[in-house]
C-alpha atoms as a PDB file:
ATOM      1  CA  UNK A   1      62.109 162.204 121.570  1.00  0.00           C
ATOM      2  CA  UNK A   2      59.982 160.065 123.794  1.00  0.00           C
ATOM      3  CA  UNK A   3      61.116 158.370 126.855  1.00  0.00           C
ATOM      4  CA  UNK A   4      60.185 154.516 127.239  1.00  0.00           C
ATOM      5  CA  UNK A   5      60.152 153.398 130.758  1.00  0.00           C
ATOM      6  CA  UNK A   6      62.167 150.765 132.044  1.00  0.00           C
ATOM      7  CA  UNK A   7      60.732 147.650 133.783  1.00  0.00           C
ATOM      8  CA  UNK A   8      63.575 145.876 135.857  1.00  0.00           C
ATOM      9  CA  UNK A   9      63.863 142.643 134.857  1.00  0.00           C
ATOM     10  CA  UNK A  10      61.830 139.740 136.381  1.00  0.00           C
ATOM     11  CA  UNK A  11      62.799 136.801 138.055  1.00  0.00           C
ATOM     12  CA  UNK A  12      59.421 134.515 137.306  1.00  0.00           C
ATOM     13  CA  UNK A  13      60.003 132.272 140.571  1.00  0.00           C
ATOM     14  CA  UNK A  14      57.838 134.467 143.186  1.00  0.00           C
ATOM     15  CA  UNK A  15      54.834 134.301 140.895  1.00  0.00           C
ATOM     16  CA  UNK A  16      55.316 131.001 139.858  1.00  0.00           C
ATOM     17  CA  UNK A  17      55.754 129.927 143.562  1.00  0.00           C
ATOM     18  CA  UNK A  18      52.589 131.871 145.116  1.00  0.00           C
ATOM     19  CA  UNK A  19      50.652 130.046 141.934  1.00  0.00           C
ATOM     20  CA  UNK A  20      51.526 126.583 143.325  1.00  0.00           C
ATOM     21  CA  UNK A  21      50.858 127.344 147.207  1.00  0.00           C
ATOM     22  CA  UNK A  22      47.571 128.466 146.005  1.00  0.00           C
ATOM     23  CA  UNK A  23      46.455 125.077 143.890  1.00  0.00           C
ATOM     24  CA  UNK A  24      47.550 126.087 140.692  1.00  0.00           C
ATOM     25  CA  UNK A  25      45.769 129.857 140.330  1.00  0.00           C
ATOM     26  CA  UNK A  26      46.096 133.184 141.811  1.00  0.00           C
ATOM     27  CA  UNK A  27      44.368 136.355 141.097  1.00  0.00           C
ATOM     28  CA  UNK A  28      46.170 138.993 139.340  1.00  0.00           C
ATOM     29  CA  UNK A  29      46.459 141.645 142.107  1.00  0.00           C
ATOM     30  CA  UNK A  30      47.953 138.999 144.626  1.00  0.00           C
ATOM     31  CA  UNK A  31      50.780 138.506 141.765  1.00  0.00           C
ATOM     32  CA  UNK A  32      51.292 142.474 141.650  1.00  0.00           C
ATOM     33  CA  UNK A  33      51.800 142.685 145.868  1.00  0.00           C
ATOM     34  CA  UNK A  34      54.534 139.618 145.311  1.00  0.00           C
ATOM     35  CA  UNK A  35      56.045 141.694 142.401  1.00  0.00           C
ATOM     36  CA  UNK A  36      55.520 144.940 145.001  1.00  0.00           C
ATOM     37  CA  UNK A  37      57.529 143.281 147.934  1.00  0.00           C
ATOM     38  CA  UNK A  38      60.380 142.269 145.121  1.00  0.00           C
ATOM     39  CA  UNK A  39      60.637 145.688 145.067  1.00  0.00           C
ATOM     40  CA  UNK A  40      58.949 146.868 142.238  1.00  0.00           C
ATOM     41  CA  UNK A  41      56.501 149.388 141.558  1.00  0.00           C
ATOM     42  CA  UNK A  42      52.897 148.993 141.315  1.00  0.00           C
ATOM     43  CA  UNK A  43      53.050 149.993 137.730  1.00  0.00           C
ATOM     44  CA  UNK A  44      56.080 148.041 137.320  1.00  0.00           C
ATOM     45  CA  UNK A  45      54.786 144.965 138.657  1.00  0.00           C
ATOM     46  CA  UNK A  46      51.281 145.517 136.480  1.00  0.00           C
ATOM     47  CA  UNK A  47      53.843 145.767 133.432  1.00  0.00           C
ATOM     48  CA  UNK A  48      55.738 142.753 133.860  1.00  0.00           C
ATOM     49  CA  UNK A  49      52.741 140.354 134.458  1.00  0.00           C
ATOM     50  CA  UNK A  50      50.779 142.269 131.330  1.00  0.00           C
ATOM     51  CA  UNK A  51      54.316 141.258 129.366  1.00  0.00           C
ATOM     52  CA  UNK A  52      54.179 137.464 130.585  1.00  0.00           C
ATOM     53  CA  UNK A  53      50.509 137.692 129.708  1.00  0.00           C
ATOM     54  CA  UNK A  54      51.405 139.001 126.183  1.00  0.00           C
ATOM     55  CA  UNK A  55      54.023 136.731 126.059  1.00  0.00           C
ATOM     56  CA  UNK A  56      52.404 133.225 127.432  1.00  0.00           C
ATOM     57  CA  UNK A  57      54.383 133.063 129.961  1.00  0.00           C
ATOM     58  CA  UNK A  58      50.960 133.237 132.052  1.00  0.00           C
ATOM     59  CA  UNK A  59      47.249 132.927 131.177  1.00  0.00           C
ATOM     60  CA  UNK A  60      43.926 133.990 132.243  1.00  0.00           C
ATOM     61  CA  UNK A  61      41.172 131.368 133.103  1.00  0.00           C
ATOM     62  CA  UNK A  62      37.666 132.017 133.048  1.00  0.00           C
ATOM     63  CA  UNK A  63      37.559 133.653 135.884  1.00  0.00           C
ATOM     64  CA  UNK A  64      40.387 136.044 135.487  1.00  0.00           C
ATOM     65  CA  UNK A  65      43.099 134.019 137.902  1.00  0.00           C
ATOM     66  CA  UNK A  66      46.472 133.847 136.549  1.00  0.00           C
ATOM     67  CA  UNK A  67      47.575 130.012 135.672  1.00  0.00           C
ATOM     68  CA  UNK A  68      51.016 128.594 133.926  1.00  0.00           C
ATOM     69  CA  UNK A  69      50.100 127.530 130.791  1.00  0.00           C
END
């Protein structure tokens, strides 16, 4: 049997909040240290914004900053 590992779950306002101070963009590895002082993991915190990635809660521009749709 395989274990699946848990990610806590995620409040969106810290990312969502460090977006907006910063014009409307932030780069991926600033979002992970917000996750990170939250409380989370590194790998944790990588998960979760991969999973609002995957799910649209968040987008990439062209140059790889994370954006609200």
């Amino acid at each position: 049997m395989s274990a699946l590992r848990a990610v806590p779950l995620l409040d969106p306002q810290p990312i969502l909040e460090l977006i907006q101070q910063k014009g409307g963009t932030c780069s991926f590895d600033e979002a992970v240290q917000v996750l990170v002082r939250a409380r989370f993991s590194e790998s944790a915190a990588r998960d979760a914004l991969w999973q609002f990635l995957s799910d649209g809660r968040l987008e990439f521009t062209a140059d790889r900053q994370l954006k609200v749709p």
